[in-house]
PDB file of N, CA and C in Angstrom:
ATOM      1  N   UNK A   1       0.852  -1.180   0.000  1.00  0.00           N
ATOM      2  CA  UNK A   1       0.000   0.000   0.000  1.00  0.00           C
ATOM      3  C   UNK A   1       0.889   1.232   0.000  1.00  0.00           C
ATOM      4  N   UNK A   2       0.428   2.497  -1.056  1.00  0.00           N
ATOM      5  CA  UNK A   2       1.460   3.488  -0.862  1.00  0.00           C
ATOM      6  C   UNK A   2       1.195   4.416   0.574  1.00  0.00           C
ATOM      7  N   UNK A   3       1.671   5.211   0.761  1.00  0.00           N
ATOM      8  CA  UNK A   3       2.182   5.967   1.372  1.00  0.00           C
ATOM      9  C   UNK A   3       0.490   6.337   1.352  1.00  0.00           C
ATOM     10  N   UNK A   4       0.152   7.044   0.142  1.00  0.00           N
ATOM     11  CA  UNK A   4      -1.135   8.016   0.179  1.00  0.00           C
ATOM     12  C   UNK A   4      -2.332   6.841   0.657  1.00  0.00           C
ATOM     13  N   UNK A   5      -2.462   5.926   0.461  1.00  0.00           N
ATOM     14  CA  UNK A   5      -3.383   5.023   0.622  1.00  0.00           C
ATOM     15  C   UNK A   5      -3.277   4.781   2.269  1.00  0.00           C
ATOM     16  N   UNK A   6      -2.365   4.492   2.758  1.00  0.00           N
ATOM     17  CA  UNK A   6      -2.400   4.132   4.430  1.00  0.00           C
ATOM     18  C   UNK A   6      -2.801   5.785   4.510  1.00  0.00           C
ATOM     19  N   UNK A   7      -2.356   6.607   4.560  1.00  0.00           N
ATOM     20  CA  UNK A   7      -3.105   7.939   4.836  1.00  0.00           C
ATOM     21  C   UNK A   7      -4.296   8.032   4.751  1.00  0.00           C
ATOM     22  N   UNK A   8      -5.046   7.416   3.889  1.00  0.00           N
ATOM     23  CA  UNK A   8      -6.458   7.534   3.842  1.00  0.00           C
ATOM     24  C   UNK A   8      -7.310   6.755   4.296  1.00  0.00           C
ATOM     25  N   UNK A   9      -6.504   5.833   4.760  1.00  0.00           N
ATOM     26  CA  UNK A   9      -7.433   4.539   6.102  1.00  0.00           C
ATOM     27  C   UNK A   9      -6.961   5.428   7.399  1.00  0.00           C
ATOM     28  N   UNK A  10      -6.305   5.787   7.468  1.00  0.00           N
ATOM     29  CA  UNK A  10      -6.631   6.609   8.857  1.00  0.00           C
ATOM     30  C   UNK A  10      -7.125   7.300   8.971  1.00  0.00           C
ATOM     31  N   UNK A  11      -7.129   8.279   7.928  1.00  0.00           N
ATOM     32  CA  UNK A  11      -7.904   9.832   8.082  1.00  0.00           C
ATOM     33  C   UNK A  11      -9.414   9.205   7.624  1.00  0.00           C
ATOM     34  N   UNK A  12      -9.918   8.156   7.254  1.00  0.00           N
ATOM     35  CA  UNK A  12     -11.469   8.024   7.124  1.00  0.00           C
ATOM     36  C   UNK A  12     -11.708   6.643   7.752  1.00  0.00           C
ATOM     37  N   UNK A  13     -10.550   5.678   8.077  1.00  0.00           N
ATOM     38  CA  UNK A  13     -11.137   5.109   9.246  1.00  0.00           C
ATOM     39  C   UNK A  13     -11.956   4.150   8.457  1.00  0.00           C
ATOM     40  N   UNK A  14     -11.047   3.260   6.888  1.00  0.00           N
ATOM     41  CA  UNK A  14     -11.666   2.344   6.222  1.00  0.00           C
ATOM     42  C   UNK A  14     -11.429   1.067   6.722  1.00  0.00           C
ATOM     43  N   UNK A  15     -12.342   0.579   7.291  1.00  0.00           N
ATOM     44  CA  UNK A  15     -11.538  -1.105   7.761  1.00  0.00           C
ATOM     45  C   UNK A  15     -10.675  -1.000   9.106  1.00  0.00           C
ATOM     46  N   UNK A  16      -9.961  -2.116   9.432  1.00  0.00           N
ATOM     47  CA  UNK A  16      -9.018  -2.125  11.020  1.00  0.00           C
ATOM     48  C   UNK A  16      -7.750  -1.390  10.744  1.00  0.00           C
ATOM     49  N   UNK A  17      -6.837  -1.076  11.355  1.00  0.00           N
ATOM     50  CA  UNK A  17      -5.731  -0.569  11.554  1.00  0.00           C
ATOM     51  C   UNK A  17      -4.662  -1.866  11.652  1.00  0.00           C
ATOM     52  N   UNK A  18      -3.835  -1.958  10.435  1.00  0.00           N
ATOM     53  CA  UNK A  18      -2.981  -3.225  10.889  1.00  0.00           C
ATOM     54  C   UNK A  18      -1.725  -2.595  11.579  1.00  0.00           C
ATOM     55  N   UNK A  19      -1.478  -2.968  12.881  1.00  0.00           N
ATOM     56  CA  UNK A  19      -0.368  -2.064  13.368  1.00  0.00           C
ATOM     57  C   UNK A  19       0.883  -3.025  12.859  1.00  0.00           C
ATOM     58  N   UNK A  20       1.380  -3.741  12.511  1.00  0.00           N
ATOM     59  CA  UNK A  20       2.413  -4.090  11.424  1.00  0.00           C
ATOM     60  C   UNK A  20       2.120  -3.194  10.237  1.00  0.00           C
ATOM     61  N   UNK A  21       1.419  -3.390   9.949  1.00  0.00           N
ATOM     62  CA  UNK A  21       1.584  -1.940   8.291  1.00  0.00           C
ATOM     63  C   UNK A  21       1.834  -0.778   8.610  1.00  0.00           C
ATOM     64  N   UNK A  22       1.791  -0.296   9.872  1.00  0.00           N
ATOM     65  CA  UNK A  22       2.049   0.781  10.326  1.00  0.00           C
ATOM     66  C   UNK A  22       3.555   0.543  10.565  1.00  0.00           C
ATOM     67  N   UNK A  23       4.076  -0.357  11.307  1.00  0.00           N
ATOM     68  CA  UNK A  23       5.327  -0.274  11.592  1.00  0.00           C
ATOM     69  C   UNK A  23       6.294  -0.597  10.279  1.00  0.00           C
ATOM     70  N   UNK A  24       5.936  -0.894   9.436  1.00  0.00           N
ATOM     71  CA  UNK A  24       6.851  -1.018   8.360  1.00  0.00           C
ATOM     72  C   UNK A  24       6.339  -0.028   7.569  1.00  0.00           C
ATOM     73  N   UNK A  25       5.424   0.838   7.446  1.00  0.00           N
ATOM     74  CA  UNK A  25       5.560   1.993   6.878  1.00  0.00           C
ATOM     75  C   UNK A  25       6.755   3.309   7.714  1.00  0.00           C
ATOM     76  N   UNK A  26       6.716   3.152   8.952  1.00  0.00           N
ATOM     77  CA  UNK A  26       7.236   4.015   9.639  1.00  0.00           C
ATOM     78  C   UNK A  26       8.605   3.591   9.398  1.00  0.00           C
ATOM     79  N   UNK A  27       8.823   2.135   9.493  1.00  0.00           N
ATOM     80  CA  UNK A  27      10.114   1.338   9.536  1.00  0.00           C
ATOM     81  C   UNK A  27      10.739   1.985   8.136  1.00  0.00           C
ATOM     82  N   UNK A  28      10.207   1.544   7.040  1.00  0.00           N
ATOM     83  CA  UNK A  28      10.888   1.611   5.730  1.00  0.00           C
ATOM     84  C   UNK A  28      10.707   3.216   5.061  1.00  0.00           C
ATOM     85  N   UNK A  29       9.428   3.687   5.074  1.00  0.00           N
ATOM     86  CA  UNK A  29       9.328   4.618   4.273  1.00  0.00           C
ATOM     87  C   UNK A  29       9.657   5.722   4.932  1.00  0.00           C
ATOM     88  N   UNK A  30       9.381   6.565   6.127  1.00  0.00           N
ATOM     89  CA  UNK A  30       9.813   7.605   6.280  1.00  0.00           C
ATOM     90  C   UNK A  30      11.518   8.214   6.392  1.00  0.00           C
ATOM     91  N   UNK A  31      12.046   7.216   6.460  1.00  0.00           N
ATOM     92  CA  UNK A  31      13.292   7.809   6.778  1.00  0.00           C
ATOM     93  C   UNK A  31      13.891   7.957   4.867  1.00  0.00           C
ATOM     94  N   UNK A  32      12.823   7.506   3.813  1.00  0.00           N
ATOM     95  CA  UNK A  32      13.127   7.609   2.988  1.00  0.00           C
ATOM     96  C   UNK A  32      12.646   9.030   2.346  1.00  0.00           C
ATOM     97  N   UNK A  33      11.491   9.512   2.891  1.00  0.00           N
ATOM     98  CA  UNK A  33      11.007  10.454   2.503  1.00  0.00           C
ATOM     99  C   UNK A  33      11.775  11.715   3.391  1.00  0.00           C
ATOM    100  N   UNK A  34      11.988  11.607   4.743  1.00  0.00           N
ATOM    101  CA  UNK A  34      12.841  12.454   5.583  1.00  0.00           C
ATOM    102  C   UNK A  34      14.277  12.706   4.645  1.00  0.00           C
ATOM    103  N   UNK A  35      15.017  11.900   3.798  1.00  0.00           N
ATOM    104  CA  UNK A  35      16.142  12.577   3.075  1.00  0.00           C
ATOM    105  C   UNK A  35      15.777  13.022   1.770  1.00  0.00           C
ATOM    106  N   UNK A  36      14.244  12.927   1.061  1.00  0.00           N
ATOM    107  CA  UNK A  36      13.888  13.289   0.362  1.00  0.00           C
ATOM    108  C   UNK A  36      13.840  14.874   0.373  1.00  0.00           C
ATOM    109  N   UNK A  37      13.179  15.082   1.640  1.00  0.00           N
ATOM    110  CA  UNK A  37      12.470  16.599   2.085  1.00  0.00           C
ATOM    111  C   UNK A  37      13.672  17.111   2.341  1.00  0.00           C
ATOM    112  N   UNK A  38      15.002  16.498   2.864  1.00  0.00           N
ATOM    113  CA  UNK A  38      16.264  17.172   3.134  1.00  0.00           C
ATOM    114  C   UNK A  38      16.874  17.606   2.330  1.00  0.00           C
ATOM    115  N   UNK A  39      16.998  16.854   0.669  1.00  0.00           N
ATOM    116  CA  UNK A  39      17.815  16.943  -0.213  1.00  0.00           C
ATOM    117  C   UNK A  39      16.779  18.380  -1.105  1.00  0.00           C
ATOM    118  N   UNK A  40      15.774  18.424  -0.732  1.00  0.00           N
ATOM    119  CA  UNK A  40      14.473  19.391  -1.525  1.00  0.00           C
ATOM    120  C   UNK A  40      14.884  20.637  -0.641  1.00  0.00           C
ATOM    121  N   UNK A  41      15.218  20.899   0.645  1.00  0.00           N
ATOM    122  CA  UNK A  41      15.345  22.219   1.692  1.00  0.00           C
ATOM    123  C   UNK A  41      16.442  22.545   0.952  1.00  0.00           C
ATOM    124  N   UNK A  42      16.552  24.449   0.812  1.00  0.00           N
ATOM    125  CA  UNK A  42      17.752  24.967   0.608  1.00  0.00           C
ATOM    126  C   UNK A  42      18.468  25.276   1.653  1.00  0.00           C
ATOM    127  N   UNK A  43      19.647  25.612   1.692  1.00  0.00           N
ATOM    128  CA  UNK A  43      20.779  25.634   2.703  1.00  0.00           C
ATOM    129  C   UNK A  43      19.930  26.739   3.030  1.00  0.00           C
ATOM    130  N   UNK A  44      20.237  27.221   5.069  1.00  0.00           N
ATOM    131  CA  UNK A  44      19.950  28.159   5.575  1.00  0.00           C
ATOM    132  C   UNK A  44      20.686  29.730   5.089  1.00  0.00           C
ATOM    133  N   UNK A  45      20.296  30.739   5.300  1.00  0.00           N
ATOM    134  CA  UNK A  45      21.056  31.625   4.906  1.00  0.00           C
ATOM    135  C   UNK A  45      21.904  31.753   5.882  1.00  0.00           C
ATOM    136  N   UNK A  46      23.184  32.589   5.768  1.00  0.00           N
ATOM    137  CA  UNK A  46      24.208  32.758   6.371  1.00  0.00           C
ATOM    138  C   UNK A  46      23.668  34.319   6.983  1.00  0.00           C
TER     139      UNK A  46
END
């Protein structure tokens, strides 16, 4: 399931909550999207 799809069983609450799909979304995907959003930020100004 992507990313946007588990977002939308929570926010409307389709069906049970598998808390393994949760933990391997948290497990695998965010730290992929966290260097995504890092490599997208521009350097701070000086």
């Amino acid at each position: 399931m992507s990313i946007i799809g588990q977002r939308n069983v929570l926010a409307h609450e389709y069906g049970s909550i598998d808390q393994t799909r949760i933990w391997v979304l948290v497990a695998d995907r965010i730290p992929d999207i966290i260097t995504r959003l890092d490599d997208a930020m521009p350097e701070p100004p000086n």
